[in-house]
C-alpha atoms as a PDB file:
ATOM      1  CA  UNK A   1      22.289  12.190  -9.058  1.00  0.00           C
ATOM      2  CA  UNK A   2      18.650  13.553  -8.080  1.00  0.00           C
ATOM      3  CA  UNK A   3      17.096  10.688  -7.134  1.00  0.00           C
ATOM      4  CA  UNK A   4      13.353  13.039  -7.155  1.00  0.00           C
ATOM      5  CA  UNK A   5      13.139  12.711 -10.636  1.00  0.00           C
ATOM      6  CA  UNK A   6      12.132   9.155 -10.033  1.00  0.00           C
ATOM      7  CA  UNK A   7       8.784  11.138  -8.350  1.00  0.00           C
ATOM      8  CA  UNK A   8       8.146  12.356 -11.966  1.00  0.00           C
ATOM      9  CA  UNK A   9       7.382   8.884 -12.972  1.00  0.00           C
ATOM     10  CA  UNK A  10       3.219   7.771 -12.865  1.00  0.00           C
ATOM     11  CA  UNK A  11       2.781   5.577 -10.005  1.00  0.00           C
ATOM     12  CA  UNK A  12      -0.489   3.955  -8.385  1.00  0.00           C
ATOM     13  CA  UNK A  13      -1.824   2.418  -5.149  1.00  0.00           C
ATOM     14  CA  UNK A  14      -2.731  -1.226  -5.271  1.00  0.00           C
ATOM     15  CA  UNK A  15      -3.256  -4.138  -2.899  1.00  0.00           C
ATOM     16  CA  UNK A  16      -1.469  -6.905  -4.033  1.00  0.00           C
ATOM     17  CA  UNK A  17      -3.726 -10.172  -3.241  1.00  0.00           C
ATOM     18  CA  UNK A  18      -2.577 -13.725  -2.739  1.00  0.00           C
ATOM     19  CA  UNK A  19      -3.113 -17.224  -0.246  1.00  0.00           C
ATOM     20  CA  UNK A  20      -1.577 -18.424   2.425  1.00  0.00           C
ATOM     21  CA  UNK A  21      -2.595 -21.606   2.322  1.00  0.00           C
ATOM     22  CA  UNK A  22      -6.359 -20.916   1.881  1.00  0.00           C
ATOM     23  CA  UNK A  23      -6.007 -17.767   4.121  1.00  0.00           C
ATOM     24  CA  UNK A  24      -6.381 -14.268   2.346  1.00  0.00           C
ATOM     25  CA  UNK A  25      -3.103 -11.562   2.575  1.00  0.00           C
ATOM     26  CA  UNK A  26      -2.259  -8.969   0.679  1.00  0.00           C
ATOM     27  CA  UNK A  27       0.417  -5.873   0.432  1.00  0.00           C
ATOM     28  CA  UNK A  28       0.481  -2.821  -1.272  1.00  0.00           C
ATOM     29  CA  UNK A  29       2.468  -1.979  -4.114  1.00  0.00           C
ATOM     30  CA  UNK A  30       3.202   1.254  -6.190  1.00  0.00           C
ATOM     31  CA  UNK A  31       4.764  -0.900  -9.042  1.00  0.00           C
ATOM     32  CA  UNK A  32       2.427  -2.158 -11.047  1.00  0.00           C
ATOM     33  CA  UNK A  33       1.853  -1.825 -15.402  1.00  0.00           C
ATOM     34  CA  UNK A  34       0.479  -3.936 -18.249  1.00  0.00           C
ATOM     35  CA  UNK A  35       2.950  -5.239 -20.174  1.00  0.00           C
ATOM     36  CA  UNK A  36       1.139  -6.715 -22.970  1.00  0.00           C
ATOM     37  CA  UNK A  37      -2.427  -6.845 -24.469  1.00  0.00           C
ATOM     38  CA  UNK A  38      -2.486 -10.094 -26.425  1.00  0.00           C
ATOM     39  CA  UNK A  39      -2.525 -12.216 -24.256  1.00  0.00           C
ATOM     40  CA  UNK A  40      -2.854  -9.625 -21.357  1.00  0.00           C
ATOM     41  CA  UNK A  41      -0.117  -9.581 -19.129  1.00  0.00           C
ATOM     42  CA  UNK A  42       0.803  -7.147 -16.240  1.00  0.00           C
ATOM     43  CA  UNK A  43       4.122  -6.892 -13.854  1.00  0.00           C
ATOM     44  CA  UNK A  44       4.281  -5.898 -10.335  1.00  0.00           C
ATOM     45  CA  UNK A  45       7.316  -5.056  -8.347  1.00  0.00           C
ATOM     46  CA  UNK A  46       6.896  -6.933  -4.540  1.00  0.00           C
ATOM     47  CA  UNK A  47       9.889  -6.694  -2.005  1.00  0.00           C
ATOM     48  CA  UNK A  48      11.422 -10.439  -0.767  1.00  0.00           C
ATOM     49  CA  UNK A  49      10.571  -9.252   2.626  1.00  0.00           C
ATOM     50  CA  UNK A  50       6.446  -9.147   2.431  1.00  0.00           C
ATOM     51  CA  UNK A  51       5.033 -12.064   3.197  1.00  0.00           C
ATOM     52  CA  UNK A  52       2.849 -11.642   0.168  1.00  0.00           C
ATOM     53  CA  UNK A  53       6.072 -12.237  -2.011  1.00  0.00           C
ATOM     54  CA  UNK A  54       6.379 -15.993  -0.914  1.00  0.00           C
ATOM     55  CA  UNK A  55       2.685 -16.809  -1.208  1.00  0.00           C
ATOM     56  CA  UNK A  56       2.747 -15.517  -4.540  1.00  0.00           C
ATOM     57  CA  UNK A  57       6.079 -17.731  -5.099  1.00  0.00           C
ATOM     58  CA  UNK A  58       3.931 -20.534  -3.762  1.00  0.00           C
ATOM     59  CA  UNK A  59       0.635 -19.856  -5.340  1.00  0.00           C
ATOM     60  CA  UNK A  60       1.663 -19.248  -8.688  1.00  0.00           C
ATOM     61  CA  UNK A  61      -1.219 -16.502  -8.472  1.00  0.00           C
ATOM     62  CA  UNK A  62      -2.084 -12.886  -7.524  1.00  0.00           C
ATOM     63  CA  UNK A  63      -4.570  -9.737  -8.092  1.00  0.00           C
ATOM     64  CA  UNK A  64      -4.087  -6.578  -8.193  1.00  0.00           C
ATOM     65  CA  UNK A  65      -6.562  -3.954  -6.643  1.00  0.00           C
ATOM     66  CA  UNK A  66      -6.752  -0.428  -7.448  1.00  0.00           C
ATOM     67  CA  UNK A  67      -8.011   2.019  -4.445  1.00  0.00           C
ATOM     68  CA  UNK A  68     -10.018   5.314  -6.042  1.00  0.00           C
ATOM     69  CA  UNK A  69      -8.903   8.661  -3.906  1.00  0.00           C
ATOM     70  CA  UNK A  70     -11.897   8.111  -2.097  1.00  0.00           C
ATOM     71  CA  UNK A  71     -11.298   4.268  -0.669  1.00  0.00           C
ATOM     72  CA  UNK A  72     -10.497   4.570   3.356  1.00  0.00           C
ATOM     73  CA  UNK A  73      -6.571   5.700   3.880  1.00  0.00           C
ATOM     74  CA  UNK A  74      -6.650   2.861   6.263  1.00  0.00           C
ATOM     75  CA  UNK A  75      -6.470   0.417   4.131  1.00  0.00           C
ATOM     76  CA  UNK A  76      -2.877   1.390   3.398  1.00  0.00           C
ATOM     77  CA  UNK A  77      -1.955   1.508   6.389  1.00  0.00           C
ATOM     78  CA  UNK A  78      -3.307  -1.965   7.279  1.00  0.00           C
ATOM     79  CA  UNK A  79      -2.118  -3.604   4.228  1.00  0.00           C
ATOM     80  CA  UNK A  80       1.430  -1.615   3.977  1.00  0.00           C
ATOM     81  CA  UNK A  81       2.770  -1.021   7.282  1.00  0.00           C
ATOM     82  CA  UNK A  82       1.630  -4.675   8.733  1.00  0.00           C
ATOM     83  CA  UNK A  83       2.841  -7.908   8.394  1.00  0.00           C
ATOM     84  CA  UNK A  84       0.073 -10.749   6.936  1.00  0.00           C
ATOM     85  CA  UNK A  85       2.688 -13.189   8.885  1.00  0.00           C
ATOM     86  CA  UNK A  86       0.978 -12.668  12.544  1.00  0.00           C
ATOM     87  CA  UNK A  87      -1.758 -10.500  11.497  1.00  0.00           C
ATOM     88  CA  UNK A  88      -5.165 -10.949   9.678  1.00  0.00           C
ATOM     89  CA  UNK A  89      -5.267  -7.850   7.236  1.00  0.00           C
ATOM     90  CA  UNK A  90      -8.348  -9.211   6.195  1.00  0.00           C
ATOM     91  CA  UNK A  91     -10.058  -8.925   9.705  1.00  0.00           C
ATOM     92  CA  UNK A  92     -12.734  -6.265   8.857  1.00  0.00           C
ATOM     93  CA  UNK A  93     -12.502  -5.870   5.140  1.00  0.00           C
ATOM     94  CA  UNK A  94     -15.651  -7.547   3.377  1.00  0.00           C
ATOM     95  CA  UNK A  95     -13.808  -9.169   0.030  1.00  0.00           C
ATOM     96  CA  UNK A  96     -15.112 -11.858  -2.885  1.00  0.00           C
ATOM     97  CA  UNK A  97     -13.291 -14.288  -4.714  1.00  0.00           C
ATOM     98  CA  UNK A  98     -12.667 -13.190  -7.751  1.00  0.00           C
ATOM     99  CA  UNK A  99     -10.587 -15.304 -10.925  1.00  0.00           C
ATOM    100  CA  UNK A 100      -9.564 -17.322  -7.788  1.00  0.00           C
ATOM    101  CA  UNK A 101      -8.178 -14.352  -6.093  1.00  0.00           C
ATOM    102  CA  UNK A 102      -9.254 -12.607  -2.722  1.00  0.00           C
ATOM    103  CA  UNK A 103     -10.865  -9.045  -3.920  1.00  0.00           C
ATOM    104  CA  UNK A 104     -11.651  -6.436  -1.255  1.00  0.00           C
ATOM    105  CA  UNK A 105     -14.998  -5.258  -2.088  1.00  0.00           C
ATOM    106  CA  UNK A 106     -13.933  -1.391  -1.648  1.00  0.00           C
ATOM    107  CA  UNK A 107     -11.537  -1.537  -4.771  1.00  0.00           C
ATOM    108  CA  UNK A 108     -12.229   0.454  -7.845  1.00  0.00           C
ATOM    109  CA  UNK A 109     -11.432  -2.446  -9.940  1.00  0.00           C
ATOM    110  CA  UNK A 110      -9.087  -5.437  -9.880  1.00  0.00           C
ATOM    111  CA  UNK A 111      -7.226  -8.043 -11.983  1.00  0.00           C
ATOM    112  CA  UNK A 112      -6.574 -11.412 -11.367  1.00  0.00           C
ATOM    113  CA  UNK A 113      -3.156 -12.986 -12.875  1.00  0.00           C
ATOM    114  CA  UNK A 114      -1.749 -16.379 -13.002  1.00  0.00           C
ATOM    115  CA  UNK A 115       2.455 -15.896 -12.454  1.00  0.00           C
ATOM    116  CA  UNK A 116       3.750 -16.525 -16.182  1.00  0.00           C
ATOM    117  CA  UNK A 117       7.325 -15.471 -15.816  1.00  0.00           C
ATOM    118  CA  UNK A 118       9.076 -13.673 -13.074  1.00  0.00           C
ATOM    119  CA  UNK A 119      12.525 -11.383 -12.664  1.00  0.00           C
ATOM    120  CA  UNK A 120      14.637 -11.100  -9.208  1.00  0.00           C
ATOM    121  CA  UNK A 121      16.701  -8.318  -8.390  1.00  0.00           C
ATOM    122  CA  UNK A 122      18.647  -8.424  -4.686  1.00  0.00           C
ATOM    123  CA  UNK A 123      15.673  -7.090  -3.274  1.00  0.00           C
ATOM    124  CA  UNK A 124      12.467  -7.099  -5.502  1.00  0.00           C
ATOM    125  CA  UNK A 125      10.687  -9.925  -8.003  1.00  0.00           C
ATOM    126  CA  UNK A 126       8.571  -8.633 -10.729  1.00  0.00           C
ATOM    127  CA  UNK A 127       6.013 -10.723 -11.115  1.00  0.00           C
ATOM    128  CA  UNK A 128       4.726 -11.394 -14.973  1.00  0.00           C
ATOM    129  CA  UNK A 129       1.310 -12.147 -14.606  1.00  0.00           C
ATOM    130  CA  UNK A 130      -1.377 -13.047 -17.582  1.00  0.00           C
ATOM    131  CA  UNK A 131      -4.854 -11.915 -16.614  1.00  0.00           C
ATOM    132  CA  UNK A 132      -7.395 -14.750 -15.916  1.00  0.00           C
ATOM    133  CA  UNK A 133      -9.894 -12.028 -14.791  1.00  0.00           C
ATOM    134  CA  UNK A 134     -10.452  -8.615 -14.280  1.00  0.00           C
ATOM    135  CA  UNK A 135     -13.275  -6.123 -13.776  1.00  0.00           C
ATOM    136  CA  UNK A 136     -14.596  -2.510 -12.959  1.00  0.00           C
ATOM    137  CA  UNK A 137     -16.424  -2.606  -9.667  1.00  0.00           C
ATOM    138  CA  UNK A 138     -16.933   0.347  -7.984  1.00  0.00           C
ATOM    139  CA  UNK A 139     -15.381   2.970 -10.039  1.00  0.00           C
ATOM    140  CA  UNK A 140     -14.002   6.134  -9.001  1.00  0.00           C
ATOM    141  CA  UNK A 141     -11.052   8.215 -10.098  1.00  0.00           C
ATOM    142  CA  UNK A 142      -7.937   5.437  -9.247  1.00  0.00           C
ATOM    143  CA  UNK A 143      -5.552   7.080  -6.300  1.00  0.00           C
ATOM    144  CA  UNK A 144      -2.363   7.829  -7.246  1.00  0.00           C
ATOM    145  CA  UNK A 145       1.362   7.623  -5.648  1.00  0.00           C
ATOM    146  CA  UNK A 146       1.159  11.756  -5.653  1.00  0.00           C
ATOM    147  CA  UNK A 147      -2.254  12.217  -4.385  1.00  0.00           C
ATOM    148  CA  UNK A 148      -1.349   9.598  -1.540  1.00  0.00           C
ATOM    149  CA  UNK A 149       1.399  11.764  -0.415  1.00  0.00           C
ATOM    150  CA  UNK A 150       0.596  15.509  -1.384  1.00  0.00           C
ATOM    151  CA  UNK A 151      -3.289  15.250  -0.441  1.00  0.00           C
ATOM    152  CA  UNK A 152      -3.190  12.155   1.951  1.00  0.00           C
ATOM    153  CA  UNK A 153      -0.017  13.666   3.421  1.00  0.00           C
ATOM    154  CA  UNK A 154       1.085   9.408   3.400  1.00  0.00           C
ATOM    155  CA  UNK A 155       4.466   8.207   3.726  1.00  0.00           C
ATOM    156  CA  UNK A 156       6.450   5.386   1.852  1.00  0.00           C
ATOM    157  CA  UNK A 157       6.627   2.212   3.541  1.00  0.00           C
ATOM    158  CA  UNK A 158      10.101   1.069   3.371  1.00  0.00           C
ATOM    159  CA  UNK A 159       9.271  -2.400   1.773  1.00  0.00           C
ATOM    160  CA  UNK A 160       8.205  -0.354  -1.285  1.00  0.00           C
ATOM    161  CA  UNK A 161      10.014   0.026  -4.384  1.00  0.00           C
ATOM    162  CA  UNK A 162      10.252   3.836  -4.084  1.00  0.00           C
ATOM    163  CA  UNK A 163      10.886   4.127  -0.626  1.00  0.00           C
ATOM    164  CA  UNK A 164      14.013   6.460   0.556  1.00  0.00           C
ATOM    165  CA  UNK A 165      15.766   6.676   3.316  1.00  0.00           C
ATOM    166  CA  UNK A 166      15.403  10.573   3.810  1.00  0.00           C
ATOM    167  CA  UNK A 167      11.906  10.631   2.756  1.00  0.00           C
ATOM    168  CA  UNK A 168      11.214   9.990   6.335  1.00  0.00           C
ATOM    169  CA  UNK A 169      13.356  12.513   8.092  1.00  0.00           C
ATOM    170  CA  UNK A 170      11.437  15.519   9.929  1.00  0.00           C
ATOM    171  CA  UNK A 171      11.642  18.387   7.896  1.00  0.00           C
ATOM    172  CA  UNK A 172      13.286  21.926   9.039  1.00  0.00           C
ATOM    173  CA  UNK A 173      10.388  23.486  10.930  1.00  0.00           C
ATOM    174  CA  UNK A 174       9.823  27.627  11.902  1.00  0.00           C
ATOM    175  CA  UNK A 175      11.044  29.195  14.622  1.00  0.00           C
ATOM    176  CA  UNK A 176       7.240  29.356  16.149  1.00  0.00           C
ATOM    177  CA  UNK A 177       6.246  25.587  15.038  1.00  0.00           C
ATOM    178  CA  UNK A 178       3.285  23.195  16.006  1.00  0.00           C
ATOM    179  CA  UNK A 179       4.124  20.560  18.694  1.00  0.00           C
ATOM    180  CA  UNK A 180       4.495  17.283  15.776  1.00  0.00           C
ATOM    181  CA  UNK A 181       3.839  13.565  16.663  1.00  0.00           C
ATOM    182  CA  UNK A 182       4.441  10.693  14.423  1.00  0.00           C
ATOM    183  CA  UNK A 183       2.807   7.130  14.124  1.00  0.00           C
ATOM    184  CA  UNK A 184       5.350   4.757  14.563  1.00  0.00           C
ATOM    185  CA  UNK A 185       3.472   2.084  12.449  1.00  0.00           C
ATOM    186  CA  UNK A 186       2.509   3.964   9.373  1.00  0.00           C
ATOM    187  CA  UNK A 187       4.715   7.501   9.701  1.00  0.00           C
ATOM    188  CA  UNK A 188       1.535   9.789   9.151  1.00  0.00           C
ATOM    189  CA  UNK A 189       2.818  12.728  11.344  1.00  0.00           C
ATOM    190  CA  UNK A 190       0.326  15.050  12.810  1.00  0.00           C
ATOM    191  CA  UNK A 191       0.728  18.914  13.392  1.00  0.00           C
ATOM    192  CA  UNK A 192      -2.860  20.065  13.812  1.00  0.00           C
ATOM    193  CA  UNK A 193      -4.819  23.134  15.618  1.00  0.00           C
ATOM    194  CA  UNK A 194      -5.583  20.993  18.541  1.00  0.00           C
ATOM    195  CA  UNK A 195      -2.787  19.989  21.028  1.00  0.00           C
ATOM    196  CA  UNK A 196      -2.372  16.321  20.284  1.00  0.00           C
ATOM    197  CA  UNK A 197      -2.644  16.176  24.164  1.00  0.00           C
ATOM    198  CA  UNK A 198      -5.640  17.371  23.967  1.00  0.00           C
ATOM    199  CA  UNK A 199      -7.363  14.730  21.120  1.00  0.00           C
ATOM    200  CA  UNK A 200     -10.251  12.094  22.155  1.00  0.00           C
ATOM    201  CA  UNK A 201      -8.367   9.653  23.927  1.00  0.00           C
ATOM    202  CA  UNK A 202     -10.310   7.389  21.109  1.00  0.00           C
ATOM    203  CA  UNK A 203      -8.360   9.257  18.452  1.00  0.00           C
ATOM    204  CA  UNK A 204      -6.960   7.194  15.769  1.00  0.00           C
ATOM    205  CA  UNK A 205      -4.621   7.722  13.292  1.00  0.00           C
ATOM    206  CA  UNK A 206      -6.404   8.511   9.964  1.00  0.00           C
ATOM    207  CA  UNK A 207      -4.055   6.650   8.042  1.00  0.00           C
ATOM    208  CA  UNK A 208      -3.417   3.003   9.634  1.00  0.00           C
ATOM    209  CA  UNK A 209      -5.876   3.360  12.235  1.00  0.00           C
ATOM    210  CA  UNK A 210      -3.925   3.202  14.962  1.00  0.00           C
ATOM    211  CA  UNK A 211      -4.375   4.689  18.645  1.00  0.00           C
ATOM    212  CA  UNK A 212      -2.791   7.775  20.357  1.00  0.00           C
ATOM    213  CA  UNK A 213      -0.529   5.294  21.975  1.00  0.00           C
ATOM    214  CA  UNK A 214       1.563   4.866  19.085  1.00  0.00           C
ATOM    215  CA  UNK A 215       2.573   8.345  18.240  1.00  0.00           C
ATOM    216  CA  UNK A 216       5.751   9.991  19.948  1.00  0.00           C
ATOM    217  CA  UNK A 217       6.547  13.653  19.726  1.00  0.00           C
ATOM    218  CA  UNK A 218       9.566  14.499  17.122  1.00  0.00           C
ATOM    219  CA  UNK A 219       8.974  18.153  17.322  1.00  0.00           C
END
């Protein structure tokens, strides 16, 4: 079984949007498609293991943001490759309440859904949602799943529905290859001109953000 033909399938980039309690969190999720247009209804697939998951179980409520190919790549890596449990993924990202859900202002567009029906699977709930609100805001052409990984060069986190295993093994490299170093919070691996020795020692990772610190040489 080729398991790639699943990459045929459309996928998108969202941050998933909830409460904790008064406190805004928020994941990202791949899985997400309207289901129905009277009344308007949309699903989206959330692992058991983001905290997200049991503050929409406990909210009743969530919204779903699209990113546009141009939002900031760190945004995924912030709200994918973090936990909201101990950290504030909302610590620097301007956002409005919107249909009674937190909004970061940077999204393309969003929709707010109040949980009408829900399915489990052993490691997933899809979340039924009917729209109480939704709304263009900033436009732009909405990222997708490929153009996060072929343009972006992102990987999968491994809370996501689509996330494999081998996705994240170092592929064969030439017999004359670049030194490569990996993030070991988001996976963005870098193989650039300059030595990664030799990059500001303020260097961040363009995907999560994070310092040179947390990148360790693989090849």
């Amino acid at each position: 079984m080729n398991l790639k033909a699943l990459h045929t399938l459309s996928y998108g980039v969202y941050l998933c949007t909830s409460w904790d309690e008064g406190r805004p969190v928020g994941c990202v999720a791949n899985c997400a498609v309207q289901i129905t247009s009277d009344p308007a209804t949309v699903a989206v697939s959330i692992n058991k293991k983001n905290f997200t998951h049991a503050c929409i179980f406990a909210t009743g409520f969530f919204a779903i943001a699209v990113l546009a190919e141009d939002s900031d790549p760190k945004l995924i890596g912030k709200f994918g490759f973090t936990s909201g449990k101990d950290t504030d993924k909302f610590d620097g990202v301007p956002y409005t309440v919107r249909g009674k859900l937190p909004v970061p202002d940077c999204s393309a567009s969003y929709v707010s859904c109040r949980v009408r029906d829900k399915w489990e699977t052993e490691t997933h709930t899809v979340f039924l949602g009917e729209i109480t609100d939704a709304d263009v805001l900033r436009g732009g052409k909405p990222m997708t799943y490929a153009y996060y990984h072929e343009v972006l060069k992102g990987k999968t986190a491994a809370n996501a529905p689509t996330y494999r295993k081998e996705e994240s093994a170092p592929e064969p490299v030439s017999e004359a290859p670049r030194a490569v170093y990996r993030c070991d919070v988001c996976g963005y691996e870098y193989d650039g001109e300059i030595p990664f020795e030799q990059l500001p020692d303020d260097w961040i990772c363009p995907l999560c953000g994070m310092g040179k610190d947390h990148f360790e040489k693989i090849s």
